[in-house]
PDB file of N, CA and C in Angstrom:
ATOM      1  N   UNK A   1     -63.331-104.597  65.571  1.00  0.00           N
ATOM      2  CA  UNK A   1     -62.106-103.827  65.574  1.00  0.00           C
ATOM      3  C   UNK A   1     -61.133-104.448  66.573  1.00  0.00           C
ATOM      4  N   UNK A   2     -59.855-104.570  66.545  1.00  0.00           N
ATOM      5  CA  UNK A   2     -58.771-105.118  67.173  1.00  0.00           C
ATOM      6  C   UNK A   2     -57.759-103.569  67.514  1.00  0.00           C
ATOM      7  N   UNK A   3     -57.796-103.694  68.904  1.00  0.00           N
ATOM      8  CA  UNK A   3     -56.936-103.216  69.201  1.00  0.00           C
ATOM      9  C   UNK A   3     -55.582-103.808  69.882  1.00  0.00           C
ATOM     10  N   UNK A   4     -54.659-103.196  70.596  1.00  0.00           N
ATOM     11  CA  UNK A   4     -53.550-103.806  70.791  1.00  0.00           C
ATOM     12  C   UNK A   4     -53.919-104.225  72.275  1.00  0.00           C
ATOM     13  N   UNK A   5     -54.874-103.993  73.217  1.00  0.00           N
ATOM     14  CA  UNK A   5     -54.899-104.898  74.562  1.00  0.00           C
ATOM     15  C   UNK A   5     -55.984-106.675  73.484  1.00  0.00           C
ATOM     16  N   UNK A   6     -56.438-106.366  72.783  1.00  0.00           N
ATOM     17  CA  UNK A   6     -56.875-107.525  72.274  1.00  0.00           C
ATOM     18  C   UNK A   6     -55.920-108.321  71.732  1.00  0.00           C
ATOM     19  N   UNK A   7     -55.053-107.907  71.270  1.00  0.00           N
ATOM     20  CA  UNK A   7     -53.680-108.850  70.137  1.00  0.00           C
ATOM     21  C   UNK A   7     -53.222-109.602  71.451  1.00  0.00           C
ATOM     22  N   UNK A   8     -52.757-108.653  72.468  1.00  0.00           N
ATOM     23  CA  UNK A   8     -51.835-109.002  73.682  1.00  0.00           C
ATOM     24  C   UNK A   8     -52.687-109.631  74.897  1.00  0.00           C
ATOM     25  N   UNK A   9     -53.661-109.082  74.943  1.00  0.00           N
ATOM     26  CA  UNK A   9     -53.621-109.581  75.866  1.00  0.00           C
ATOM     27  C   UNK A   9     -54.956-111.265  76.064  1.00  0.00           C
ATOM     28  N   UNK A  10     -55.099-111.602  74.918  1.00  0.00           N
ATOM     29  CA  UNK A  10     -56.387-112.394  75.056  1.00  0.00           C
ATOM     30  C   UNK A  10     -55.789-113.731  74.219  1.00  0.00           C
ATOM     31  N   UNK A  11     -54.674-114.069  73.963  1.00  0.00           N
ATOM     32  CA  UNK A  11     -53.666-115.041  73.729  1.00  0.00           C
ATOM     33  C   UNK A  11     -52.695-115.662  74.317  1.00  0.00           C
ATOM     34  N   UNK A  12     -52.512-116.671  74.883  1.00  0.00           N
ATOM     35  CA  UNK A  12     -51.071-116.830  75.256  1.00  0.00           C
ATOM     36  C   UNK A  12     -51.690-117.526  76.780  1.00  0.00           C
ATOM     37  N   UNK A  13     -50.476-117.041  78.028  1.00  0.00           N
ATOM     38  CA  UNK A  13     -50.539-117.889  79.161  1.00  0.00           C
ATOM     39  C   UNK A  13     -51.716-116.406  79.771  1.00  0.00           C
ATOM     40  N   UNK A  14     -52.721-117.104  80.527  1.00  0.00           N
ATOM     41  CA  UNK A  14     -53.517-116.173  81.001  1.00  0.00           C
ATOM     42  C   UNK A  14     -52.608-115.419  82.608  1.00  0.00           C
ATOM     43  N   UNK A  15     -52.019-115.838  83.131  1.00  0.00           N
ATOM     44  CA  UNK A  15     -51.101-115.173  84.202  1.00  0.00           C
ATOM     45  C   UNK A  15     -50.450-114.543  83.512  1.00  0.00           C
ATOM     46  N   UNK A  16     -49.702-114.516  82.969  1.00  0.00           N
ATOM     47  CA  UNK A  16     -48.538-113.533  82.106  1.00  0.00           C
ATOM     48  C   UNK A  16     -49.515-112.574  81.388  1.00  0.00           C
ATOM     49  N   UNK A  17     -50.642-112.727  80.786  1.00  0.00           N
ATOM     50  CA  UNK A  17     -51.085-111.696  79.905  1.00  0.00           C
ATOM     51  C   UNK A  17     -51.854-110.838  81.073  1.00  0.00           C
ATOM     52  N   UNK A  18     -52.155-111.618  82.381  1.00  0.00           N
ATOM     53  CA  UNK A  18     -53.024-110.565  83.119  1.00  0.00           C
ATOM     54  C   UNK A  18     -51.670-109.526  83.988  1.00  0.00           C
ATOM     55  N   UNK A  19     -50.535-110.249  84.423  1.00  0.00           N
ATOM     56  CA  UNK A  19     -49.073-109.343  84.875  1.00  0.00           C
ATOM     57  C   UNK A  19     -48.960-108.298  83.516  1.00  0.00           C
ATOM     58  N   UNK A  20     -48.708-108.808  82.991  1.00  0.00           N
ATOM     59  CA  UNK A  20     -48.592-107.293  81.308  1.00  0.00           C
ATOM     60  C   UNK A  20     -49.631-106.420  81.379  1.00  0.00           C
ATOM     61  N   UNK A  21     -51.019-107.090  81.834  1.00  0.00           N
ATOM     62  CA  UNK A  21     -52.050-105.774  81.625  1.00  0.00           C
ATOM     63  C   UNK A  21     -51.936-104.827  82.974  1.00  0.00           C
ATOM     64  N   UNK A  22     -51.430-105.686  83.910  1.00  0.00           N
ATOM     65  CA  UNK A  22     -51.405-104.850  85.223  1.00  0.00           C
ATOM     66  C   UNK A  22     -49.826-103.946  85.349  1.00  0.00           C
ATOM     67  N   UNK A  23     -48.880-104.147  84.341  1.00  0.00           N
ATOM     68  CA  UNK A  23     -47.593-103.741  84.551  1.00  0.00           C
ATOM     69  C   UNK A  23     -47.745-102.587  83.371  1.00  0.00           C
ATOM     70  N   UNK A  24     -48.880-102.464  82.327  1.00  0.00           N
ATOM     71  CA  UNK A  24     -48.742-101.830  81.743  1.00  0.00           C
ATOM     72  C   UNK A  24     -47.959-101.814  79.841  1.00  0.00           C
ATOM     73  N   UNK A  25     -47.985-103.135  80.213  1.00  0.00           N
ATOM     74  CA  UNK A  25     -46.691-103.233  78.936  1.00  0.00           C
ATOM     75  C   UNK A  25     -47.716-104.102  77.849  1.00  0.00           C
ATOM     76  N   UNK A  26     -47.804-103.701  76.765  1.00  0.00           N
ATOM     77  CA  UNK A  26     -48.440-104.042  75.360  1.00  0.00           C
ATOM     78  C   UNK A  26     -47.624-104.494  73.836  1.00  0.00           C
ATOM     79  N   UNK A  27     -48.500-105.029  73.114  1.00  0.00           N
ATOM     80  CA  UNK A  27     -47.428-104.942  71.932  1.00  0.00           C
ATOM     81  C   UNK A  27     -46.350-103.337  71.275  1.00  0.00           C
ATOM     82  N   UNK A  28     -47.241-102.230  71.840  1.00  0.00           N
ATOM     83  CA  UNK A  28     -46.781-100.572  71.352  1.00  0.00           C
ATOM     84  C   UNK A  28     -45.914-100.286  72.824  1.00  0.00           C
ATOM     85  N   UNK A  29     -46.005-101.171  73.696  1.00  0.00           N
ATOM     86  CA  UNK A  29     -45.435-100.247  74.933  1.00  0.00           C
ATOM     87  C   UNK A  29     -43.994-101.351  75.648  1.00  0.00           C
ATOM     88  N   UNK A  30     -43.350-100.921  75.794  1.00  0.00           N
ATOM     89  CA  UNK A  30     -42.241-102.057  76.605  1.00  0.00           C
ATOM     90  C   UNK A  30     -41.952-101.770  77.757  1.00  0.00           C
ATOM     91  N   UNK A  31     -41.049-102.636  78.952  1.00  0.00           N
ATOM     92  CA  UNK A  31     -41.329-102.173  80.438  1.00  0.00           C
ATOM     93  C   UNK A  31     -40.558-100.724  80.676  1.00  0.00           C
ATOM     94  N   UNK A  32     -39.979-100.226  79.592  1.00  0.00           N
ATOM     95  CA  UNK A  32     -39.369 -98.879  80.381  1.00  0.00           C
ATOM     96  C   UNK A  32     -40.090 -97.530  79.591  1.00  0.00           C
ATOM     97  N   UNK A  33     -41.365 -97.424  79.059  1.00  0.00           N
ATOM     98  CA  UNK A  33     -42.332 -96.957  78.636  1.00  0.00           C
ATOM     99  C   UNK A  33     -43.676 -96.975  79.406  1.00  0.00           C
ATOM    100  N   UNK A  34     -43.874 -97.725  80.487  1.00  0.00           N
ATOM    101  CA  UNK A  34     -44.692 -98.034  80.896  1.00  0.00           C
ATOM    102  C   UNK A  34     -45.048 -98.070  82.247  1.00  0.00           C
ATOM    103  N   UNK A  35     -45.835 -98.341  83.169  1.00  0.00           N
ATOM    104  CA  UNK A  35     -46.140 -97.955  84.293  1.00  0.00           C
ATOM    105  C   UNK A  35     -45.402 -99.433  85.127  1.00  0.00           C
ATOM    106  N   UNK A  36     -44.263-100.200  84.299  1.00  0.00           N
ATOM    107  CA  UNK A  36     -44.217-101.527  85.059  1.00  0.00           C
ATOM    108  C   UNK A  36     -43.087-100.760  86.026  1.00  0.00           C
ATOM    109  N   UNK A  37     -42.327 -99.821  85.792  1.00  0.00           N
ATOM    110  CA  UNK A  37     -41.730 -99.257  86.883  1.00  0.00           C
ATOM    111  C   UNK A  37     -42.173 -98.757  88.295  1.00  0.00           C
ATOM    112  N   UNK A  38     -43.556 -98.378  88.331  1.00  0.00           N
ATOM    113  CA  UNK A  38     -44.369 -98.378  89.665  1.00  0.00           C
ATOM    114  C   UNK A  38     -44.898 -99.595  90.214  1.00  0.00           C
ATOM    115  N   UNK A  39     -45.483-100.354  89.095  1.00  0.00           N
ATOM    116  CA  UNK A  39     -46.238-101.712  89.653  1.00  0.00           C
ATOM    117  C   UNK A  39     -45.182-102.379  90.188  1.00  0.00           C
ATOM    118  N   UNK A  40     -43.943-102.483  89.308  1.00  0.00           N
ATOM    119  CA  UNK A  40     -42.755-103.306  90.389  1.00  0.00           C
ATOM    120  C   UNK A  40     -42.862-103.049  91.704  1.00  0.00           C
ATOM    121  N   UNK A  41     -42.112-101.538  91.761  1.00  0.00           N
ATOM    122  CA  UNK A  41     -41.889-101.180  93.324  1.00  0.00           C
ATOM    123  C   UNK A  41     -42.950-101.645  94.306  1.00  0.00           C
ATOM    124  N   UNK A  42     -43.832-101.122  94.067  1.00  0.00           N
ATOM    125  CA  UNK A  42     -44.779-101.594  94.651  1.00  0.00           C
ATOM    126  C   UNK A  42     -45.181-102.829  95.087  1.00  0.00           C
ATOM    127  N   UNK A  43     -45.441-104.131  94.113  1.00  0.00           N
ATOM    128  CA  UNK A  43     -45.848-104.810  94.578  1.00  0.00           C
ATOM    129  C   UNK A  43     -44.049-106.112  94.845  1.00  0.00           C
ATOM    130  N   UNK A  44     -42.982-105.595  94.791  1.00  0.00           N
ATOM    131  CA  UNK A  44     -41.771-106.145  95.283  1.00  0.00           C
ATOM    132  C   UNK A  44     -41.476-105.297  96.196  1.00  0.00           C
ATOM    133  N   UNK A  45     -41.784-104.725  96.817  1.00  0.00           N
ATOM    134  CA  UNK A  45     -41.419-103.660  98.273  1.00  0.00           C
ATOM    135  C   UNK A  45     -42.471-103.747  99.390  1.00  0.00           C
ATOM    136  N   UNK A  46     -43.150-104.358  99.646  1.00  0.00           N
ATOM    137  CA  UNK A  46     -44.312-104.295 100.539  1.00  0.00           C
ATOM    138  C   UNK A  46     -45.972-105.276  99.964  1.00  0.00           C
ATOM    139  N   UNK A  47     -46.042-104.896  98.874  1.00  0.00           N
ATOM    140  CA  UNK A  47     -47.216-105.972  98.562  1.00  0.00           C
ATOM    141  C   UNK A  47     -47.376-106.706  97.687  1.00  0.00           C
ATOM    142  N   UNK A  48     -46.620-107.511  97.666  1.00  0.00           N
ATOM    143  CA  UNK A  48     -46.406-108.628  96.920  1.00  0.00           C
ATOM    144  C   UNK A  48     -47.643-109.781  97.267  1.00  0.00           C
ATOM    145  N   UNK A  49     -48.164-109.708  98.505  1.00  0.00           N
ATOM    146  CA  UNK A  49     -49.252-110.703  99.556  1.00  0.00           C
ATOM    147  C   UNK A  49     -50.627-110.195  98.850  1.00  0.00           C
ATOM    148  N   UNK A  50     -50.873-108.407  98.016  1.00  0.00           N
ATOM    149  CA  UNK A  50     -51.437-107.909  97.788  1.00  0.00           C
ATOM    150  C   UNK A  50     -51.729-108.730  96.659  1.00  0.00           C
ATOM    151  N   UNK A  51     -51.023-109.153  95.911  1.00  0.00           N
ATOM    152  CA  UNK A  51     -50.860-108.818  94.082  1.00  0.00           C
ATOM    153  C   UNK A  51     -50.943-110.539  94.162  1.00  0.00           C
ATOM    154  N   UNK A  52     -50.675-111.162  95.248  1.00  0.00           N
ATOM    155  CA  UNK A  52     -51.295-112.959  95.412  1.00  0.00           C
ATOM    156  C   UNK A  52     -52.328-113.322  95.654  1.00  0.00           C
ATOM    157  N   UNK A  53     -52.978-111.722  96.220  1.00  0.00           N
ATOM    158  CA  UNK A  53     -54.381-112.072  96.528  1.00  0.00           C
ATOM    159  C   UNK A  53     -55.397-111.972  95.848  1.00  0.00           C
ATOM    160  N   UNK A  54     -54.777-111.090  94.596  1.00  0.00           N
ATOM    161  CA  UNK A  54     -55.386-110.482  93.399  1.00  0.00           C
ATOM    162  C   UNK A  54     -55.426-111.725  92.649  1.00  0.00           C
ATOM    163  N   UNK A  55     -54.118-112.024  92.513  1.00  0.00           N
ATOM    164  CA  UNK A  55     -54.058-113.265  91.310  1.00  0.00           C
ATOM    165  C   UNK A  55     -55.244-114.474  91.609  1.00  0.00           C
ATOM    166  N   UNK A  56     -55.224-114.551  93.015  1.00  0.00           N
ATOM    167  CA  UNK A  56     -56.254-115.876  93.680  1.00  0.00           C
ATOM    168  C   UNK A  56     -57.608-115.673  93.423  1.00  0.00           C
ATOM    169  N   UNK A  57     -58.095-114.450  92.987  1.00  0.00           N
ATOM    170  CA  UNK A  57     -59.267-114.157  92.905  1.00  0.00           C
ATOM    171  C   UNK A  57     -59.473-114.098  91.399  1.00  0.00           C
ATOM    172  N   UNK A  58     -58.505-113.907  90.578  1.00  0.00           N
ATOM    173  CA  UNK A  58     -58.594-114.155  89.056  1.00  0.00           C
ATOM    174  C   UNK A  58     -58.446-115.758  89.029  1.00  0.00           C
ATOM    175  N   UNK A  59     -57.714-116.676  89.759  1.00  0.00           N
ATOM    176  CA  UNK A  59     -57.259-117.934  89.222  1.00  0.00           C
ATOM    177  C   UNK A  59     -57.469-118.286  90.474  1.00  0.00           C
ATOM    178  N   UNK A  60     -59.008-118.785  91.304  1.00  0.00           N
ATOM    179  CA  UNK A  60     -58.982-119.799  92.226  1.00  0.00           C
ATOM    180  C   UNK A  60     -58.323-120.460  92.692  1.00  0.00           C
ATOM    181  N   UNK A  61     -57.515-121.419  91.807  1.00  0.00           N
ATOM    182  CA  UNK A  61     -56.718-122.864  92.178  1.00  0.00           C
ATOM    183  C   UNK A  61     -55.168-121.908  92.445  1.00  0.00           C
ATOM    184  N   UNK A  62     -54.906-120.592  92.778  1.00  0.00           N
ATOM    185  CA  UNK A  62     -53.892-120.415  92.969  1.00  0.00           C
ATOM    186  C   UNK A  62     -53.523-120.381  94.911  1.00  0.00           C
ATOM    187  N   UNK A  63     -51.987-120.887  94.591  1.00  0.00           N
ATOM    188  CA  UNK A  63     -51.581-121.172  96.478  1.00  0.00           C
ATOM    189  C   UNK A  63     -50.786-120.018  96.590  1.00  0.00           C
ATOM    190  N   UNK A  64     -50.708-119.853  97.647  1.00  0.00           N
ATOM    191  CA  UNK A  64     -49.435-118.832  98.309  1.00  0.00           C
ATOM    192  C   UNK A  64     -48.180-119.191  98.858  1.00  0.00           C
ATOM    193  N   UNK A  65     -46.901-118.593  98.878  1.00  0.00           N
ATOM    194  CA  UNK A  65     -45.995-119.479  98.935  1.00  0.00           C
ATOM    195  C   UNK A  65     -44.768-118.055  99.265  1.00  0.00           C
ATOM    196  N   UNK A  66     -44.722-117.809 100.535  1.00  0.00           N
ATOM    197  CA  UNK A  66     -43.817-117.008 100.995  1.00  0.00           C
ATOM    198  C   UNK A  66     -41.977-117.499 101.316  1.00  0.00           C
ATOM    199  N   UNK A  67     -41.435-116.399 101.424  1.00  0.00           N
ATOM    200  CA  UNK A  67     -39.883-116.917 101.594  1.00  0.00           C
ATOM    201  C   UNK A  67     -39.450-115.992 102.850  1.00  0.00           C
ATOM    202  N   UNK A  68     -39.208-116.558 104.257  1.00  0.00           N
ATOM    203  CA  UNK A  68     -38.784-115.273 105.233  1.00  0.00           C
ATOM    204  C   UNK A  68     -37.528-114.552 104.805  1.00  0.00           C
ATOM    205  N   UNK A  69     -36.437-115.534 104.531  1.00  0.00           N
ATOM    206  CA  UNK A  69     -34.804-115.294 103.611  1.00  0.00           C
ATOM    207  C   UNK A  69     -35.563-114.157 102.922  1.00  0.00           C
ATOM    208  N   UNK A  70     -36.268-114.166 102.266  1.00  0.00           N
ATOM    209  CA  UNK A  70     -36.288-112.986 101.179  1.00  0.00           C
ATOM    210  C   UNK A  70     -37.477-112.093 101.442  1.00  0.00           C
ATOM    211  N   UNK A  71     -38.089-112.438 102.507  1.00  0.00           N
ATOM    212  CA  UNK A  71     -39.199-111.923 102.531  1.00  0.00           C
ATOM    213  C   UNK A  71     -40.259-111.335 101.245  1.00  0.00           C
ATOM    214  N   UNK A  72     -40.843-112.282 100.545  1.00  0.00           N
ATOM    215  CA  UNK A  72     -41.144-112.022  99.308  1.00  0.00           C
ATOM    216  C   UNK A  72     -42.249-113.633  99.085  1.00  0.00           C
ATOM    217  N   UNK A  73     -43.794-112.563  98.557  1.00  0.00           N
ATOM    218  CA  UNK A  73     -44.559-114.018  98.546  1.00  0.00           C
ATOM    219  C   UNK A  73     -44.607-114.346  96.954  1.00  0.00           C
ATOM    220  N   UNK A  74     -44.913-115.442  96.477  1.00  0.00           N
ATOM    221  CA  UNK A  74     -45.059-115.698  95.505  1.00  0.00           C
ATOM    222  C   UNK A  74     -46.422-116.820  94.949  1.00  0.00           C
ATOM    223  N   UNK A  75     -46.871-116.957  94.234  1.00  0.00           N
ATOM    224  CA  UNK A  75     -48.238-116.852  93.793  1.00  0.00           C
ATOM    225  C   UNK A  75     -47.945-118.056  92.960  1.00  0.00           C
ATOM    226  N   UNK A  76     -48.452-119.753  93.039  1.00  0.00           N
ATOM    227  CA  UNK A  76     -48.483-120.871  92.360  1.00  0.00           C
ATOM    228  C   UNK A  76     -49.477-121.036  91.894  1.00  0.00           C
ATOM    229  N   UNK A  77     -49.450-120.904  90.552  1.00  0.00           N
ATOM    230  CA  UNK A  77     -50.973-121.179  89.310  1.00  0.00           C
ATOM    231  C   UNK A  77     -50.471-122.524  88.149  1.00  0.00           C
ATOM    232  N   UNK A  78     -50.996-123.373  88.372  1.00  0.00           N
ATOM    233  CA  UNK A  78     -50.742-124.734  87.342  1.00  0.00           C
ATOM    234  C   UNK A  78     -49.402-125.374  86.938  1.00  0.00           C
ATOM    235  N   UNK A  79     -48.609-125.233  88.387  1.00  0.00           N
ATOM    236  CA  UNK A  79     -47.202-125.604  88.565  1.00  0.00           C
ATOM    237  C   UNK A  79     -45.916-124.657  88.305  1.00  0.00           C
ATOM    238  N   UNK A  80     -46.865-123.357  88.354  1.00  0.00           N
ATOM    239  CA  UNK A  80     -45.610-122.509  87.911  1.00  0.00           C
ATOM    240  C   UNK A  80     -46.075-121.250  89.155  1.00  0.00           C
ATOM    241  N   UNK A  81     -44.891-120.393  89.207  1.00  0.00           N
ATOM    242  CA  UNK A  81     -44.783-119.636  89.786  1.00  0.00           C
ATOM    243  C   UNK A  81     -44.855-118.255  89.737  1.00  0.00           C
ATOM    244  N   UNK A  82     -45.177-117.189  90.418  1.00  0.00           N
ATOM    245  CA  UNK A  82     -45.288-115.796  89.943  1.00  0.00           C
ATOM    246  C   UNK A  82     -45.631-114.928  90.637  1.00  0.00           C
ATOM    247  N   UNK A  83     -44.931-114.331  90.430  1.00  0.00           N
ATOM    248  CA  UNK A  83     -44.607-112.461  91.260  1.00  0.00           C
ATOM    249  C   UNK A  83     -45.301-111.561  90.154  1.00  0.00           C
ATOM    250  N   UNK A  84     -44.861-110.108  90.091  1.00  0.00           N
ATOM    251  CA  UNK A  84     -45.337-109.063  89.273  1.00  0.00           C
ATOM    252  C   UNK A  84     -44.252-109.484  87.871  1.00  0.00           C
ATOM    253  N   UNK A  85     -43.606-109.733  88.208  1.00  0.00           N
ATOM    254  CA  UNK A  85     -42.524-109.664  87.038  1.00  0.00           C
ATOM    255  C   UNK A  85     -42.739-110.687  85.974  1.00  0.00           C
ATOM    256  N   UNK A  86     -43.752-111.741  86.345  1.00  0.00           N
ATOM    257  CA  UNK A  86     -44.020-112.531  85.624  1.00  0.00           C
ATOM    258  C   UNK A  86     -43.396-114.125  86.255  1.00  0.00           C
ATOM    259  N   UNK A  87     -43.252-115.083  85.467  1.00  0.00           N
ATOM    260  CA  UNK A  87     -42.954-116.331  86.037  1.00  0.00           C
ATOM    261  C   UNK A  87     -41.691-116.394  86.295  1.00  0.00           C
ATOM    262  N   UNK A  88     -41.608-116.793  87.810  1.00  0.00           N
ATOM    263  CA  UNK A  88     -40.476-116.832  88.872  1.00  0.00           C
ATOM    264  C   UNK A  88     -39.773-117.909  88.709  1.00  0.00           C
ATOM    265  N   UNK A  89     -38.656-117.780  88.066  1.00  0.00           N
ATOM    266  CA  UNK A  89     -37.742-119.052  87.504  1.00  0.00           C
ATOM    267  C   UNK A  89     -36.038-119.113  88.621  1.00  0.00           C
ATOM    268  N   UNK A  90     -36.122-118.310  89.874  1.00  0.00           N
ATOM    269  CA  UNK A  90     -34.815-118.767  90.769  1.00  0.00           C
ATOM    270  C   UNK A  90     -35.392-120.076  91.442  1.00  0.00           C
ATOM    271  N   UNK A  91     -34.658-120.941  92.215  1.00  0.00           N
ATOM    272  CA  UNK A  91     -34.599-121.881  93.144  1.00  0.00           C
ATOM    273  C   UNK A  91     -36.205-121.294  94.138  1.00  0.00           C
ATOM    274  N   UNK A  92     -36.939-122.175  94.713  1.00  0.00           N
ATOM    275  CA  UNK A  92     -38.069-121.663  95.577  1.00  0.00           C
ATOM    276  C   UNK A  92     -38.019-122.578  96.676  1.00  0.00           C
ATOM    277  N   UNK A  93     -36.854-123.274  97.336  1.00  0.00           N
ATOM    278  CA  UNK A  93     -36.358-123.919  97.805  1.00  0.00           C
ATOM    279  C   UNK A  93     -36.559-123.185  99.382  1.00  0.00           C
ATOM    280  N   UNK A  94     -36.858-121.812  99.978  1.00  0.00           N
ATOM    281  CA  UNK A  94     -36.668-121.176 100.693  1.00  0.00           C
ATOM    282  C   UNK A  94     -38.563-120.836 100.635  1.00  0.00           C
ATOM    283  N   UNK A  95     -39.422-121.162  99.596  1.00  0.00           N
ATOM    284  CA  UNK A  95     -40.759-120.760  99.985  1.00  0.00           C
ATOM    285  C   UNK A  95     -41.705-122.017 100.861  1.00  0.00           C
ATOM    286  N   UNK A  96     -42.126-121.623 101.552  1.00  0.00           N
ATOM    287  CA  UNK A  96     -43.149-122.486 102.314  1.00  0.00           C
ATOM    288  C   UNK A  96     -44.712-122.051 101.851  1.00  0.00           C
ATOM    289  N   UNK A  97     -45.850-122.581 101.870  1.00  0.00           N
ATOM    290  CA  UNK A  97     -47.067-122.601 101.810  1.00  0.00           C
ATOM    291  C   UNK A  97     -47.442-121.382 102.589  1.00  0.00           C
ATOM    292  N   UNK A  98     -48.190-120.297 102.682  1.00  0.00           N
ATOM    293  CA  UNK A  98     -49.567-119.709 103.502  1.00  0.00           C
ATOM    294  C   UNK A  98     -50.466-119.588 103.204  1.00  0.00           C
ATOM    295  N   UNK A  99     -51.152-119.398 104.189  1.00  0.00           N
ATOM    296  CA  UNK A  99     -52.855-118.565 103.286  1.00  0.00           C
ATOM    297  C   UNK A  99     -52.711-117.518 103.592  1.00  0.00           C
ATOM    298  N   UNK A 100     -53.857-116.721 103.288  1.00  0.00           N
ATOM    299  CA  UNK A 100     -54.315-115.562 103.437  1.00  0.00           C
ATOM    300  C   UNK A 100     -54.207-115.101 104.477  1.00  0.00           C
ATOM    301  N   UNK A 101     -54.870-115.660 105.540  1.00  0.00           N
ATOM    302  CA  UNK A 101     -54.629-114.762 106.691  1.00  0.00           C
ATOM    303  C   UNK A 101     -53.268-114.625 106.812  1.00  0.00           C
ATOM    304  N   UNK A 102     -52.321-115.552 107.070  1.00  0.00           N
ATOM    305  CA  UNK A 102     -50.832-115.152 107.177  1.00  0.00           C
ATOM    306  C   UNK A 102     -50.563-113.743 106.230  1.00  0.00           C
ATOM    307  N   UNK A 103     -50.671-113.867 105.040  1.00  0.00           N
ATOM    308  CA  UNK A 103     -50.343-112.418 104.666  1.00  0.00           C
ATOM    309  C   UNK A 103     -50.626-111.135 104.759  1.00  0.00           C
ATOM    310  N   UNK A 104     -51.883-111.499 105.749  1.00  0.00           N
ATOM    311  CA  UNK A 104     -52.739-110.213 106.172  1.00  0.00           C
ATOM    312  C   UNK A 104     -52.479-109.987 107.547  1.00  0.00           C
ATOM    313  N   UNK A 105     -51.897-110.731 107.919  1.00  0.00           N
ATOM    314  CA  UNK A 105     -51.574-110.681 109.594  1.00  0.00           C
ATOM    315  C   UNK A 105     -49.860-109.948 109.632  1.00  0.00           C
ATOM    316  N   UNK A 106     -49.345-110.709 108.644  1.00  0.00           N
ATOM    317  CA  UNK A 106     -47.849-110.017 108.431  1.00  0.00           C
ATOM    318  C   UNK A 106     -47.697-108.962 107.682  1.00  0.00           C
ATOM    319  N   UNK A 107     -48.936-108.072 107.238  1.00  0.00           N
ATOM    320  CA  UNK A 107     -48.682-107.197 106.727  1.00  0.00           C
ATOM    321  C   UNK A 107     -47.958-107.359 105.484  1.00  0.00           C
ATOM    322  N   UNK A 108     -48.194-108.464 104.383  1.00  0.00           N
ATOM    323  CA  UNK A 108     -47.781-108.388 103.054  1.00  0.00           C
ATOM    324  C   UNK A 108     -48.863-108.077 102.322  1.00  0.00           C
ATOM    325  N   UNK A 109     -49.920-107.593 102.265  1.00  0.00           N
ATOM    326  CA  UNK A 109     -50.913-106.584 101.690  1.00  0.00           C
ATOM    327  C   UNK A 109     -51.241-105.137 101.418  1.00  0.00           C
ATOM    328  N   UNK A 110     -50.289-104.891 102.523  1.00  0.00           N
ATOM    329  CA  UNK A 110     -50.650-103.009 102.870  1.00  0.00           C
ATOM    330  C   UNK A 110     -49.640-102.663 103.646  1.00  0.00           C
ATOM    331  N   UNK A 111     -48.241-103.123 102.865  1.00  0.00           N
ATOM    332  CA  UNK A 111     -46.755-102.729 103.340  1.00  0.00           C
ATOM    333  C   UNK A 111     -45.952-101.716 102.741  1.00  0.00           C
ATOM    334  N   UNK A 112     -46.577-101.265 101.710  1.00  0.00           N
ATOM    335  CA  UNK A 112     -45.890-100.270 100.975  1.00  0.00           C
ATOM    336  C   UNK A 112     -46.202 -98.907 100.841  1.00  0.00           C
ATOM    337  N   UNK A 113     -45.111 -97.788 101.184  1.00  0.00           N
ATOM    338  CA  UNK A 113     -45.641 -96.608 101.420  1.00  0.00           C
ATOM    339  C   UNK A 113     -44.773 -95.769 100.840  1.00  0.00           C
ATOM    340  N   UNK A 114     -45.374 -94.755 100.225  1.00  0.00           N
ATOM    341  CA  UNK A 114     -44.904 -93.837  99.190  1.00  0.00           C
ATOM    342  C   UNK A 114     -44.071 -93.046 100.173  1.00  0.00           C
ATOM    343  N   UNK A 115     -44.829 -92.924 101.102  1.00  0.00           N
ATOM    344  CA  UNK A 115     -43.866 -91.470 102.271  1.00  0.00           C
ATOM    345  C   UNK A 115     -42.591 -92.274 102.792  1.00  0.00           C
ATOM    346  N   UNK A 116     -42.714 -93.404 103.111  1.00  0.00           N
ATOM    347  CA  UNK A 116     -41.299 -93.762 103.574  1.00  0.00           C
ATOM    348  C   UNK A 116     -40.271 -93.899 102.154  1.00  0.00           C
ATOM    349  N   UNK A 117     -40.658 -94.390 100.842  1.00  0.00           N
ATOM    350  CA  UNK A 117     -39.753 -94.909 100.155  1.00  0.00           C
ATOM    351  C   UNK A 117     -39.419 -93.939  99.199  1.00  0.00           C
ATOM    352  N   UNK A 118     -40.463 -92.952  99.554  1.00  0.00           N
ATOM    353  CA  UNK A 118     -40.009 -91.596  98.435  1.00  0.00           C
ATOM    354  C   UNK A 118     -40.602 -91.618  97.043  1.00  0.00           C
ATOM    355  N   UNK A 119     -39.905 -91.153  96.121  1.00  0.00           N
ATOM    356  CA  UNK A 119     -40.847 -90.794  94.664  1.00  0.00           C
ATOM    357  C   UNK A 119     -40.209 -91.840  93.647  1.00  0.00           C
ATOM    358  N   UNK A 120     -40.928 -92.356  93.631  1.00  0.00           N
ATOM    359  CA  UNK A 120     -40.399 -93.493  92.572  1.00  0.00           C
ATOM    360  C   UNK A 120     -39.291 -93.365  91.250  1.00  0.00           C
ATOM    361  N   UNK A 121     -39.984 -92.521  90.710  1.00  0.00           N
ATOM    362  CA  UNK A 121     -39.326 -91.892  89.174  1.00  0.00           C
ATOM    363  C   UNK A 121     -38.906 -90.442  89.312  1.00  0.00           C
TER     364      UNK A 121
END
């Protein structure tokens, strides 16, 4: 039997289909139907270091690659780039290399808080 996380999600670029399963969005569902309105906030407001650390543990060979200007990390898997939103196509001209500990030391893992930023939706 085929359902629709099988159509979507077991084809295609494996980063992008694992951001869609984590944002919520399917062939029946699109991002303003779907839970990608929380996963954004979330992981573009505080844990973005979170959601690089996730990706590194699905995709080994992935680097980390923060921006202070924007304060915002971003996640390099097989020459391409990526946040929650999927593959990061501005200038990255402003990201430098970290590891892990850097993002755990700066608090880009466990920066985001419902009580300060209020109710999402």
């Amino acid at each position: 039997m085929t359902n629709s996380f099988s159509k979507l999600y077991l084809v295609g670029n494996p980063v992008e289909s694992f951001l869609k399963l984590l944002r919520g969005v399917d062939s029946c569902t699109d991002e303003d139907d779907s839970a990608a309105i929380i996963t954004k906030e979330i992981f573009l407001n505080g844990d973005c270091g979170r959601l690089a650390i996730i990706l590194k543990c699905l995709f080994p060979e992935a680097r980390f690659y923060f921006s202070n200007s924007e304060q915002h990390v971003l996640t390099l898997i097989d020459n391409k780039y990526y946040d929650i939103r999927g593959e990061y196509k501005d200038p990255v001209d402003s990201f430098k290399e970290v590891d892990e500990e850097f993002l755990i030391n700066n608090n880009y893992t466990d920066n985001y808080s419902f009580a300060l930023r209020g109710p999402i939706i």
